[in-house]
Protein backbone atom coordinates (compact mmCIF):
# COMPACT_ATOMS: atom_id res chain seq x y z
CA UNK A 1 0.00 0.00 0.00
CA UNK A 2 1.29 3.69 -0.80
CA UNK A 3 1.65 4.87 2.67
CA UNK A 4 2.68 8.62 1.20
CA UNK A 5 -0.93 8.79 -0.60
CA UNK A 6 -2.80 7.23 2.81
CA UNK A 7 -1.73 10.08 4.65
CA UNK A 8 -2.26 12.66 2.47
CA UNK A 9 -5.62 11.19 2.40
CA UNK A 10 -6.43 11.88 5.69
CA UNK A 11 -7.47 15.02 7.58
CA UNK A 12 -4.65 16.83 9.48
CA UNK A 13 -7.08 20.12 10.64
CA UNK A 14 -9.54 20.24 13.55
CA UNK A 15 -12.49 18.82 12.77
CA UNK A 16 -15.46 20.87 13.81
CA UNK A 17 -19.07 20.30 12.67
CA UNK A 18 -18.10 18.42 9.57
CA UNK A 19 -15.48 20.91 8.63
CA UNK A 20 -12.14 20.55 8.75
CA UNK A 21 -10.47 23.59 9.85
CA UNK A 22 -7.05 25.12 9.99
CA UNK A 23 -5.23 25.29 13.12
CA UNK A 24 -3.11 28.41 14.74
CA UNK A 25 -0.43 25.58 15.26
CA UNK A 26 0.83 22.07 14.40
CA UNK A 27 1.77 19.09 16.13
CA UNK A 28 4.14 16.24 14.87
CA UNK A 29 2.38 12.80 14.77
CA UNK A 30 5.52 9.59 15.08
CA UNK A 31 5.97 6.84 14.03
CA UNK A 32 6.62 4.37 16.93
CA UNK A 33 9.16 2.06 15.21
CA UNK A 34 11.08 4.33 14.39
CA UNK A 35 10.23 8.02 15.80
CA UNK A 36 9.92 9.32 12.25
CA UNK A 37 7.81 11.97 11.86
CA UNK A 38 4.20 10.45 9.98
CA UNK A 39 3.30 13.88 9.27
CA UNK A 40 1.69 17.13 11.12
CA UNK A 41 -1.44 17.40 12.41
CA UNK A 42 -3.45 21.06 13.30
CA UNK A 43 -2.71 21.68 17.64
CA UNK A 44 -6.58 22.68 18.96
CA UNK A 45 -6.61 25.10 21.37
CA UNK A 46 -9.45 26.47 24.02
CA UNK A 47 -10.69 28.50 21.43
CA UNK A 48 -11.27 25.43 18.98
CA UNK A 49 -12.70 23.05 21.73
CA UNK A 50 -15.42 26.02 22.18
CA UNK A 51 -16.03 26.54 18.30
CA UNK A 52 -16.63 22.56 18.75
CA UNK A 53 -19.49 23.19 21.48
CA UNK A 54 -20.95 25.67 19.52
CA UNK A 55 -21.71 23.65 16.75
CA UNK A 56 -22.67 20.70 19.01
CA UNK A 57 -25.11 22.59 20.55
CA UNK A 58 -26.61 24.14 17.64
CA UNK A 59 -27.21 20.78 16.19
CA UNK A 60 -28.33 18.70 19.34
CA UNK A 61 -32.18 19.82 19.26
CA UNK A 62 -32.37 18.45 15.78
CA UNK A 63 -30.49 15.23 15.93
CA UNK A 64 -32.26 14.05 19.18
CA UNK A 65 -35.32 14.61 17.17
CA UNK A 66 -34.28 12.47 14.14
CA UNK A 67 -36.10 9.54 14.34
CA UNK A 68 -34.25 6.49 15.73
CA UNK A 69 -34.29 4.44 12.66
CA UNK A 70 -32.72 7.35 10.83
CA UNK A 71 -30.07 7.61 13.48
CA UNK A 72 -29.47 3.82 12.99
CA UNK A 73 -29.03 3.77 9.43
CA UNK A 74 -26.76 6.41 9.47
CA UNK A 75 -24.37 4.45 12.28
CA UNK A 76 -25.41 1.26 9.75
CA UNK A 77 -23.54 3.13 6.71
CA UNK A 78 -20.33 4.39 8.90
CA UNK A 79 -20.22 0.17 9.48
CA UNK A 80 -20.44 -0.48 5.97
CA UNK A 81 -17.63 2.43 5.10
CA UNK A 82 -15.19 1.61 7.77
CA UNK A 83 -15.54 -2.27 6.46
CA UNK A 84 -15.23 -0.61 2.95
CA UNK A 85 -12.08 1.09 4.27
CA UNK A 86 -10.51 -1.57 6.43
CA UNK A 87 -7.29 -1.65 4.88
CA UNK A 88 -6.39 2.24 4.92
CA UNK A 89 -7.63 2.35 8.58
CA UNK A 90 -6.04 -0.56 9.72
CA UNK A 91 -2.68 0.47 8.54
CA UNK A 92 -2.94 4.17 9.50
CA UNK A 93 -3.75 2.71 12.84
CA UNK A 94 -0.28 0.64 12.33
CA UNK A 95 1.47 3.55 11.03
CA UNK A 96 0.65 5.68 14.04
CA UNK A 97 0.63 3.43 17.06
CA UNK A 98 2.83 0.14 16.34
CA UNK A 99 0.81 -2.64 16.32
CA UNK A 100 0.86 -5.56 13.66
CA UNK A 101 -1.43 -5.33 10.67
CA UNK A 102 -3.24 -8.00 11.40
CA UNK A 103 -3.66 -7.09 14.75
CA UNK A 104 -4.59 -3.35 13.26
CA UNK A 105 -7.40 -5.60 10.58
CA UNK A 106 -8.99 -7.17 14.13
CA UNK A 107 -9.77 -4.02 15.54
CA UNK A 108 -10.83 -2.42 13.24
CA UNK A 109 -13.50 -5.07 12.70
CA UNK A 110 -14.40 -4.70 16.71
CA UNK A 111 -14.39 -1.13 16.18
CA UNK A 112 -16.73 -1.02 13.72
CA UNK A 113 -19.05 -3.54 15.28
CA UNK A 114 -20.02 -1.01 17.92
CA UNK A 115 -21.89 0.60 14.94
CA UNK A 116 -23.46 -1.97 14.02
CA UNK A 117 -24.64 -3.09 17.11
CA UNK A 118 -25.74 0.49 18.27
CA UNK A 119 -27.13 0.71 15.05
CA UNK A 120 -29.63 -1.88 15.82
CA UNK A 121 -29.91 -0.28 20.08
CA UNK A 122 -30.53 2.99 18.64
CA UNK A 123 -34.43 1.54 18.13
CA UNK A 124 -34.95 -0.18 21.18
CA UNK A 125 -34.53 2.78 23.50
CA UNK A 126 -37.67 1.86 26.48
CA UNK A 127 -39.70 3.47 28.30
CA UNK A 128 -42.84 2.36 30.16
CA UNK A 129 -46.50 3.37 31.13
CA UNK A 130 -48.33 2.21 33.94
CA UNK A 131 -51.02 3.61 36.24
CA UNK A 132 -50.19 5.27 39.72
CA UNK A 133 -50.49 2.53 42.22
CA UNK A 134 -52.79 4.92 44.15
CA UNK A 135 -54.99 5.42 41.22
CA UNK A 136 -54.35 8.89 41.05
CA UNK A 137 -53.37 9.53 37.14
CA UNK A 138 -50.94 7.46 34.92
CA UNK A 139 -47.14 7.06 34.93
CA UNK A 140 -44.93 7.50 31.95
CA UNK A 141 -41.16 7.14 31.67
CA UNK A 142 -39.49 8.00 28.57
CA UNK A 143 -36.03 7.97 27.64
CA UNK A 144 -34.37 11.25 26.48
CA UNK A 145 -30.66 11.90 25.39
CA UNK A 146 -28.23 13.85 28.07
CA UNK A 147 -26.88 15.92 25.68
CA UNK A 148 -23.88 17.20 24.18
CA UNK A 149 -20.95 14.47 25.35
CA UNK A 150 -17.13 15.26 25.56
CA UNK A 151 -15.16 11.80 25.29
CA UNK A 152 -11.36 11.36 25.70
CA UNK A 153 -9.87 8.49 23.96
CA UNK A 154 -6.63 7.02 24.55
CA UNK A 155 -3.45 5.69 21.88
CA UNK A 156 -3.72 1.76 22.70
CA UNK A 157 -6.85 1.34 20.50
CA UNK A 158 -7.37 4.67 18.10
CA UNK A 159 -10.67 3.35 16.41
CA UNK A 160 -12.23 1.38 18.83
CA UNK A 161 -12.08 3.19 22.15
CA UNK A 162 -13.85 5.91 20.12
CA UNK A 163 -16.47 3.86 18.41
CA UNK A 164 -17.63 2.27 21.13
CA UNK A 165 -18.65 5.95 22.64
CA UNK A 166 -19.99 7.82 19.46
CA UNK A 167 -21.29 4.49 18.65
CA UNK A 168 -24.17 4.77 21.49
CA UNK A 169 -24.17 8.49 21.85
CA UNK A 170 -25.28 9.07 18.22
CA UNK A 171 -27.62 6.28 18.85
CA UNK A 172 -29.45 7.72 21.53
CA UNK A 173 -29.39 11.01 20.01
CA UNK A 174 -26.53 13.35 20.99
CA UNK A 175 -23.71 14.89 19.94
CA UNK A 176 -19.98 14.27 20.51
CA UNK A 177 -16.71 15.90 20.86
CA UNK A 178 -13.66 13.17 20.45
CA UNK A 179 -10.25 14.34 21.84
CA UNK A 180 -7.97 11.48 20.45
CA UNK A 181 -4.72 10.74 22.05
CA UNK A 182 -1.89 13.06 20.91
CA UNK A 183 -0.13 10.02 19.97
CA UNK A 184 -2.22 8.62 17.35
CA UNK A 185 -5.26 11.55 16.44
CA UNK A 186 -5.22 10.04 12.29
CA UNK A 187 -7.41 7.55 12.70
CA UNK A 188 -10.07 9.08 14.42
CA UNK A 189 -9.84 12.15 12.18
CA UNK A 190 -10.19 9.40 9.39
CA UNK A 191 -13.71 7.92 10.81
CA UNK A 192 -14.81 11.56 11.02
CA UNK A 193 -14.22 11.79 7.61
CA UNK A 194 -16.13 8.65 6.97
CA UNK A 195 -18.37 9.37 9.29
CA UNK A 196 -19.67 12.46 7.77
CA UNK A 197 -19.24 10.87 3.69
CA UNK A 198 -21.61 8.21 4.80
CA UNK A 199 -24.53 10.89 6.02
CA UNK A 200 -23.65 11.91 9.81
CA UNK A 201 -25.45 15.70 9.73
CA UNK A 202 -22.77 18.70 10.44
CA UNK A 203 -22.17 19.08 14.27
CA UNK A 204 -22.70 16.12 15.64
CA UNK A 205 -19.26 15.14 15.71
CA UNK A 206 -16.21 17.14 16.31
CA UNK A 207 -12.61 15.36 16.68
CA UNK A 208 -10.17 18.03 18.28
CA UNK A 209 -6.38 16.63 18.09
CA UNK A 210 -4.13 18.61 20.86
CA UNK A 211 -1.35 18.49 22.93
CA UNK A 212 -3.51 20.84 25.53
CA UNK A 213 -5.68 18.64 26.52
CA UNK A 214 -5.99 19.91 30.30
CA UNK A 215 -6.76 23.79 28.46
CA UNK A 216 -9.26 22.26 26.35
CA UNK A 217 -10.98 20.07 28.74
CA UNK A 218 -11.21 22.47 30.90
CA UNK A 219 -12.51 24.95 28.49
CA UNK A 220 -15.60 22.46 27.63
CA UNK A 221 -16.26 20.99 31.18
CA UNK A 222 -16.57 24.68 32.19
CA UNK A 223 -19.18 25.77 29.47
CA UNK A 224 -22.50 24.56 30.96
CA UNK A 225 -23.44 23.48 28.04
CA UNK A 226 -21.59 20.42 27.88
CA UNK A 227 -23.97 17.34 29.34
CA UNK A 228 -21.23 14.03 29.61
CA UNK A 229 -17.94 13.42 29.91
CA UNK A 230 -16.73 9.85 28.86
CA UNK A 231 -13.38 9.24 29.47
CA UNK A 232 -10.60 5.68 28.87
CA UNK A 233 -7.45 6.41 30.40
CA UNK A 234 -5.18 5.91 33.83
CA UNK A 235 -6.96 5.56 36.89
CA UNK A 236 -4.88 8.91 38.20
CA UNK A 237 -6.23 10.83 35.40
CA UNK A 238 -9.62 10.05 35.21
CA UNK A 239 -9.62 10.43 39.44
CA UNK A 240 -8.56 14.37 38.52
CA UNK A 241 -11.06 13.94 35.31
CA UNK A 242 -14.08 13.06 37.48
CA UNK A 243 -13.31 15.47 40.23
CA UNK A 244 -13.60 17.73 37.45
CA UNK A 245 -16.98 16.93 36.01
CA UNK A 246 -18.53 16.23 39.23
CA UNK A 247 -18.06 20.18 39.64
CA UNK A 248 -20.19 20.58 36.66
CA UNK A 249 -22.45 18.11 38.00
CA UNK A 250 -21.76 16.36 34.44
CA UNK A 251 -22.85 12.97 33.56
CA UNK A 252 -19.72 10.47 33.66
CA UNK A 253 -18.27 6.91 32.36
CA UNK A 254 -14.54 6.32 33.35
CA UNK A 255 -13.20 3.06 32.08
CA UNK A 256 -9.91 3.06 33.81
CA UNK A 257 -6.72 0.98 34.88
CA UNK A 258 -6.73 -2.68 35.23
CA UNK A 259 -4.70 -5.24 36.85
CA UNK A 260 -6.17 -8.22 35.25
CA UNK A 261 -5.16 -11.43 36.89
CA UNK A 262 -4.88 -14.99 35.22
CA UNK A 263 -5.85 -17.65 37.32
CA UNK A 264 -5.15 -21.64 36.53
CA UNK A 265 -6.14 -24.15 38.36
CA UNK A 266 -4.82 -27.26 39.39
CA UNK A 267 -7.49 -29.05 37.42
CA UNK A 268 -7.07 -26.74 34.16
CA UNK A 269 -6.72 -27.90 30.11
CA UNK A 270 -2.74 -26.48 30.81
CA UNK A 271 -2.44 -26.16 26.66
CA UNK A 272 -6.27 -24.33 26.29
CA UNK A 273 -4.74 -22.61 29.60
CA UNK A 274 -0.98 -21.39 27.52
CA UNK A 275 -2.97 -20.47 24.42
CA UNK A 276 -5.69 -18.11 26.51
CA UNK A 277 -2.77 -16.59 28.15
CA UNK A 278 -0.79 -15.83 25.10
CA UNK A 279 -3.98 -14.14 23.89
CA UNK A 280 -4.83 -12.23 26.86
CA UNK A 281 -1.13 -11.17 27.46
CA UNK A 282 -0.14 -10.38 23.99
CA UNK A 283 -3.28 -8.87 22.13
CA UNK A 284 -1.81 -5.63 20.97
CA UNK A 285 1.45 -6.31 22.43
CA UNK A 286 0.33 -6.03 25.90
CA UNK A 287 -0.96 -2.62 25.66
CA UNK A 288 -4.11 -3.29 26.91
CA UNK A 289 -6.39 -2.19 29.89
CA UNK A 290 -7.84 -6.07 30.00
CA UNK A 291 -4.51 -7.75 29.39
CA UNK A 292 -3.51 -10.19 31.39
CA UNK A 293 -1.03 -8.18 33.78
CA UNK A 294 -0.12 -11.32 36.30
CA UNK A 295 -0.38 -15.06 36.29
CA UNK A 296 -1.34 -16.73 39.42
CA UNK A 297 -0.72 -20.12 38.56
CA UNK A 298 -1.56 -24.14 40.58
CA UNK A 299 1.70 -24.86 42.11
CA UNK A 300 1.28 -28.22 41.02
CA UNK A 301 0.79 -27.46 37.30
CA UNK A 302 3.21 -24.40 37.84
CA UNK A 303 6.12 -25.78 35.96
CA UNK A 304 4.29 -27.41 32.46
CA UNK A 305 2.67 -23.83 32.61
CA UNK A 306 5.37 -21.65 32.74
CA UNK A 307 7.65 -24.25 30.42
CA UNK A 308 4.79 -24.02 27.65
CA UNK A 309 4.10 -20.37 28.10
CA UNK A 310 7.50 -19.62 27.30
CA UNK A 311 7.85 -22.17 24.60
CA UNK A 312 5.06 -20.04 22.77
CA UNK A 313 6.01 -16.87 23.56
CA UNK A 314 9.29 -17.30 22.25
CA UNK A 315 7.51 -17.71 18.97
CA UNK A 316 6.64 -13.97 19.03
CA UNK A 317 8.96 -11.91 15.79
CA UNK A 318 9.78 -8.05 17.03
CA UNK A 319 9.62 -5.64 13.67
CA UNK A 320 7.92 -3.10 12.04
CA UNK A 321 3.72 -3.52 12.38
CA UNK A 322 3.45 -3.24 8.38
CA UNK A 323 6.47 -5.92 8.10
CA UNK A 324 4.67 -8.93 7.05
CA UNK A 325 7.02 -11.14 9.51
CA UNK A 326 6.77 -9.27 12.45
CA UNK A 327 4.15 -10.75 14.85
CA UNK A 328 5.13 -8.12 17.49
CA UNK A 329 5.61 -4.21 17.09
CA UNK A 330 6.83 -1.15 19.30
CA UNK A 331 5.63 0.02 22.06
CA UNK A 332 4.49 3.23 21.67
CA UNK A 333 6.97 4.99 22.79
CA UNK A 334 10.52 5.35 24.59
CA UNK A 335 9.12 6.55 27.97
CA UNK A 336 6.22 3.00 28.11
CA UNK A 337 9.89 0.58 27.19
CA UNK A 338 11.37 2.57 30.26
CA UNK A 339 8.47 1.83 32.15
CA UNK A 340 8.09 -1.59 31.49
CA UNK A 341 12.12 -1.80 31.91
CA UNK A 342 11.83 -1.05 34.98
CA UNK A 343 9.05 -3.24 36.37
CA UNK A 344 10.85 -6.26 35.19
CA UNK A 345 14.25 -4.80 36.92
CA UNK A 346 12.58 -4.63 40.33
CA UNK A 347 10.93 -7.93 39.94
CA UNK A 348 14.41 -9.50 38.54
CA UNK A 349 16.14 -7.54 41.64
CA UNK A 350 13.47 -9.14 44.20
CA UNK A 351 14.38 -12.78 43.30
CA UNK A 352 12.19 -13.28 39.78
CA UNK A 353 13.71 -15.48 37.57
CA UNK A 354 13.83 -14.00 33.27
CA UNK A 355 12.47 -16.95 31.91
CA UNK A 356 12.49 -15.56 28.59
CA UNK A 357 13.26 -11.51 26.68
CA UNK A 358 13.96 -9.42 30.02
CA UNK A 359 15.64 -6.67 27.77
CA UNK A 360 14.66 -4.12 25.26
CA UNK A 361 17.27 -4.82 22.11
CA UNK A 362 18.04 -1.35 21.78
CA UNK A 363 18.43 0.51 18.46
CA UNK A 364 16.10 2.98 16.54
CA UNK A 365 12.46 2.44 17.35
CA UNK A 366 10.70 1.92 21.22
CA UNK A 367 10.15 -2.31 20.91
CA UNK A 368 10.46 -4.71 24.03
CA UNK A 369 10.51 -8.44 23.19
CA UNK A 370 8.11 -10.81 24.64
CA UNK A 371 9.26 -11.57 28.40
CA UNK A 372 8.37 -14.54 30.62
CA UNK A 373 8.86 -13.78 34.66
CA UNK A 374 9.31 -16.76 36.96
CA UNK A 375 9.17 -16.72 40.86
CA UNK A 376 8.28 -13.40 40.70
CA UNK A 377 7.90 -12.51 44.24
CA UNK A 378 4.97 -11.07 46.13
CA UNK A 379 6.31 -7.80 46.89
CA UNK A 380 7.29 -7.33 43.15
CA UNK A 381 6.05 -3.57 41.50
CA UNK A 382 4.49 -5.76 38.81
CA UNK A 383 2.16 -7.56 40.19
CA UNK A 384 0.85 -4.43 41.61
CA UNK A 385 1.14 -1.94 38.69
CA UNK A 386 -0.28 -2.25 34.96
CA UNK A 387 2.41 -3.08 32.73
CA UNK A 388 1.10 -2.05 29.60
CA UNK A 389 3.74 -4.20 27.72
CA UNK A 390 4.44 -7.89 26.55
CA UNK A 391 5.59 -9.47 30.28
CA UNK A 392 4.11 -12.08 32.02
CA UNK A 393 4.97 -12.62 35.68
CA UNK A 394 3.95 -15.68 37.30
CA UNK A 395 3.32 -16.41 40.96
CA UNK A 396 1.59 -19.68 42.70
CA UNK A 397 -0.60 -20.73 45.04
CA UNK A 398 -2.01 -23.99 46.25
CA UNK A 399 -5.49 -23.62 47.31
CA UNK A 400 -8.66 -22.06 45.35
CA UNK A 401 -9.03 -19.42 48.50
CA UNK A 402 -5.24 -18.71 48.03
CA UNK A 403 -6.07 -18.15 44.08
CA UNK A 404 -8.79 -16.02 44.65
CA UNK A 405 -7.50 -13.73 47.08
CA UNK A 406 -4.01 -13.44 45.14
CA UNK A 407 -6.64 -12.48 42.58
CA UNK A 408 -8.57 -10.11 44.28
CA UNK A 409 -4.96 -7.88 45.96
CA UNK A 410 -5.38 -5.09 43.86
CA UNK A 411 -7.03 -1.97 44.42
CA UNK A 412 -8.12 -2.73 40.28
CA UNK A 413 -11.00 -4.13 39.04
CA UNK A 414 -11.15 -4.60 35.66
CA UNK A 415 -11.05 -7.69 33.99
CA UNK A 416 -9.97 -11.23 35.29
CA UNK A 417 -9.63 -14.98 33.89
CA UNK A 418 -9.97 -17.86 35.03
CA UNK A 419 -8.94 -21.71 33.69
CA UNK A 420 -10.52 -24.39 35.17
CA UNK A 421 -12.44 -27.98 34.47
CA UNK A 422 -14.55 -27.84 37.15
CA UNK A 423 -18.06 -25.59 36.62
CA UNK A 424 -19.05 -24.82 40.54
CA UNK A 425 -15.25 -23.85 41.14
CA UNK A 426 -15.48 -21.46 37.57
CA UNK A 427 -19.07 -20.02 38.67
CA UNK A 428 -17.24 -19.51 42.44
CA UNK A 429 -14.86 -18.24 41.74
CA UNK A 430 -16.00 -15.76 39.01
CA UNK A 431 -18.79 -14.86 41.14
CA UNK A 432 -15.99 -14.26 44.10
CA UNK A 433 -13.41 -12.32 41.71
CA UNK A 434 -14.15 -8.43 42.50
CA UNK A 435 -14.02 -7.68 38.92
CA UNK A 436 -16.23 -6.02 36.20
CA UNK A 437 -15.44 -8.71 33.75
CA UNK A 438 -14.22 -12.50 33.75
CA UNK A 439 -13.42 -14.57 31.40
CA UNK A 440 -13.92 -17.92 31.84
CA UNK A 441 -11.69 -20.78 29.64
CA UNK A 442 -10.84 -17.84 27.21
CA UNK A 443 -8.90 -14.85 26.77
CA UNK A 444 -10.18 -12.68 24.85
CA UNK A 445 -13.43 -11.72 26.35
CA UNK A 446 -14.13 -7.81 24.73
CA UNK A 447 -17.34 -7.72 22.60
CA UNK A 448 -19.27 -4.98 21.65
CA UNK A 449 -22.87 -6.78 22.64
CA UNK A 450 -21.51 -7.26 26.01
CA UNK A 451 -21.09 -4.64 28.82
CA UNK A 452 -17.66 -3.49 29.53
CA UNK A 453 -16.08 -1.67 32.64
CA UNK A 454 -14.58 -2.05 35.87
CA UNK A 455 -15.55 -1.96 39.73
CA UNK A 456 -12.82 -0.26 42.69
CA UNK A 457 -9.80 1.77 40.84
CA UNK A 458 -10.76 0.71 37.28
CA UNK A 459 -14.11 3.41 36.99
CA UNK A 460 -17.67 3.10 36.32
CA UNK A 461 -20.31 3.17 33.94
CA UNK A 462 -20.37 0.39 30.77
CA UNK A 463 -19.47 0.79 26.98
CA UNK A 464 -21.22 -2.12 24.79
CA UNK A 465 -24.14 -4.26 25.39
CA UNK A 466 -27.66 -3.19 26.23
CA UNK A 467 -26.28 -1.16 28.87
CA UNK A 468 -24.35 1.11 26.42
CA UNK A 469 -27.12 3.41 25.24
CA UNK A 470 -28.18 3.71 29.05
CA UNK A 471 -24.98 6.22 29.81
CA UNK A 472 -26.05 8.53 27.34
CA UNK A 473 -29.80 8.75 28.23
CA UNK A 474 -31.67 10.48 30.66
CA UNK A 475 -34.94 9.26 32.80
CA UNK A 476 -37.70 11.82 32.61
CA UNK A 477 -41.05 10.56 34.27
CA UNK A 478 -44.42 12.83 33.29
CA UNK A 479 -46.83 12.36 36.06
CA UNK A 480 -50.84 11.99 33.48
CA UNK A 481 -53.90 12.82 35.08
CA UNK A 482 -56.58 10.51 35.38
């Protein structure tokens, strides 16, 4: 594919109300392989993020009165132009963050299935009519959207984190402002584009690239126009995020950190076990809020596991995410290897064994090969901190209470998995596992008809599923005379 002609394909302005715009300054967008410079994109500033209001706020009246099954067709035809499209978005998403094409293909087709799936929510929005209990008059409850929304998306997953909010907001009738991560803004401002060939009406989505993103959040969560902010990010960032909002009394969803644990038991498939673990630990190289971030593993069955995990992980090919051999890419950049660099040094420096990779190879470009931890001790910084990279550190215990309390000593609460033969121990212990999602003989467990978030440190509110639509709808109840 001719890279040069992708990008020039692609927006590079602010994108406000179906425009793209000029910017009072540039930012350089990198690519992570090799830090070379992709190409510029326009810097928003206050000022923009405002312009962006405006014009969701002019056209929120009219879009929550579109009729839902015009809403849905339109969300129907981004599907069918992002599937159209799957090859320039997938490796502009490569280009921009790192990952490897075919990992780039895969999310773009979860990405777009949050359109497709909202498409079909956006007419089933309830709402109910009853009489009063005390026979006074009638009840009705209807459903109305909250407004215009503000979401924040981060780098790991360009397309999807952001489909799977304007997904439900445009379903249920508002508008949205997207700030993409200043790390990888193209393919966002790419599904604007699309968004707005297939039929999306001017103003309901704005996409404001930045490297002031406290100036321009501030600027919207302060005009009192603004109804929701939906944030995916670090748990310290969305604490100072929802702080924030609640002073605007705004509507919130934080999906936040996790600190997903992987839990096999003694009476596990061990090879079913190896390959769930290599998906939950590697899916885009690690760089994942539901990634598998430690192994608690049957000390009987500790050994096979950890001898098979590394056999397969060793398997894993460090290059370029558009090289055709390269089954791993870069991080995304130089400060996440230092980061992960140092979680394995402390662990190695506590008493954990490198049982495969350990360190980055150096050179031009920010990659970090696949790393197996043994022994890692309890006390280790990575089994209490997310990783965000390819490293698996693996622990044991000996009894299910053992398992399920290493698995519940985090202040996270994202996602969780569990391997096990035995169906009352799996219901158990997934029931017992203080954890918004578990996966349960599998490792992959993100889809866009279920609900995902987190409980404790990882946030609230749900993307996906019938619950979705619910976070960007408001209850209004009209008391009827009898």
């Amino acid at each position: 594919m001719d890279t040069t002609a992708l990008l020039k394909s692609v927006p590079t302005g602010i994108w406000i109300g179906g425009e793209e715009r000029e910017g009072s300054s540039t930012f350089d967008v990198l690519d992570p392989s090799d830090d070379s410079v992709l190409t510029s994109v326009a810097n928003a500033t206050p000022e923009d993020a405002i312009a962006a209001l405006d014009a969701a706020a002019a056209a929120q009246a009219s879009w929550a009165a579109t009729p839902p099954r015009e809403r849905g067709e339109v969300l129907r035809a981004v599907f069918e132009k992002i599937t159209e499209h799957a090859e320039d978005i997938a490796t502009l998403m490569t280009l921009e963050m790192g990952k490897v094409l075919p990992e780039s293909m895969g999310e773009v087709k979860y990405g777009a299935e949050f359109f497709r799936w909202f498409a079909e929510e956006a007419v089933r929005i309830h709402g109910r009519y009853t009489p009063s209990p005390a026979g006074t008059g009638r009840i009705l409850v209807t459903k109305q959207p909250v407004g215009p929304c503000y979401a924040i998306t981060p780098w790991n997953f360009p397309l999807a984190m952001g489909t799977r909010k304007i997904g439900p907001a445009v379903a249920a009738g508002c508008t949205m402002i997207v700030k993409p991560a200043q790390e990888t803004p193209l393919t966002m401002l790419l599904l604007a584009k699309l968004m707005d060939e297939a039929g999306l009406p001017k103003g309901v989505l704005s996409v404001l690239p930045t490297t002031d993103p406290g100036g321009v959040t501030t600027a919207l969560i302060d005009d009192g126009r603004l109804r929701k902010l939906t944030f995916t990010g670090s748990t310290g960032v969305g604490k100072a995020l929802a702080k924030q909002a609640s002073d605007a009394l705004l509507r919130q969803s934080m999906e936040l950190g996790g600190n997903a644990p992987f839990v096999v038991f003694d009476d596990a498939d061990i090879d079913a076990a190896v390959e769930g673990a290599v998906l939950a630990k590697m899916r885009n190289g690690g760089e994942a809020c539901t990634a598998a971030n430690r192994f608690h593993i049957a000390n009987s069955v500790r050994d096979e596991f950890t001898e098979k995990l590394v056999k397969r992980m060793s398997e894993f090919t460090l290059g370029k995410g558009t090289d055709s051999s390269a089954t791993l890419g870069p991080l995304i950049n130089a400060k996440q290897v230092a980061t992960v660099s140092d979680l394995v040094s402390d662990a190695v420096s506590r008493g954990a064994k490198v049982a495969l990779g350990g360190v980055a190879p150096g050179g031009p470009g920010n990659f970090y090969p696949a790393t197996v931890l043994a022994d890692v001790p309890a006390d280790a910084r990575i089994l209490k901190e997310e990783v965000f990279g390819p490293v698996a550190p693996i622990t044991g215990f000996d009894t299910e209470e053992e398992g399920l309390a290493a698995a519940n000593d985090t202040e996270y609460g994202l996602a969780a998995y569990i391997y096990t033969r035995d169906l009352d121990r799996a219901l158990r212990v997934a029931e017992g596992i203080e954890s918004g999602m578990v996966g349960v003989n599998r490792g992959v467990i993100s889809d866009p008809a279920a609900p995902f978030g987190g409980v404790k440190e990882s946030g609230f509110g749900r993307e996906g599923g019938f619950e979705g639509i619910d976070e960007y709808l408001e209850t209004k109840y009209i008391a009827l005379t009898k």
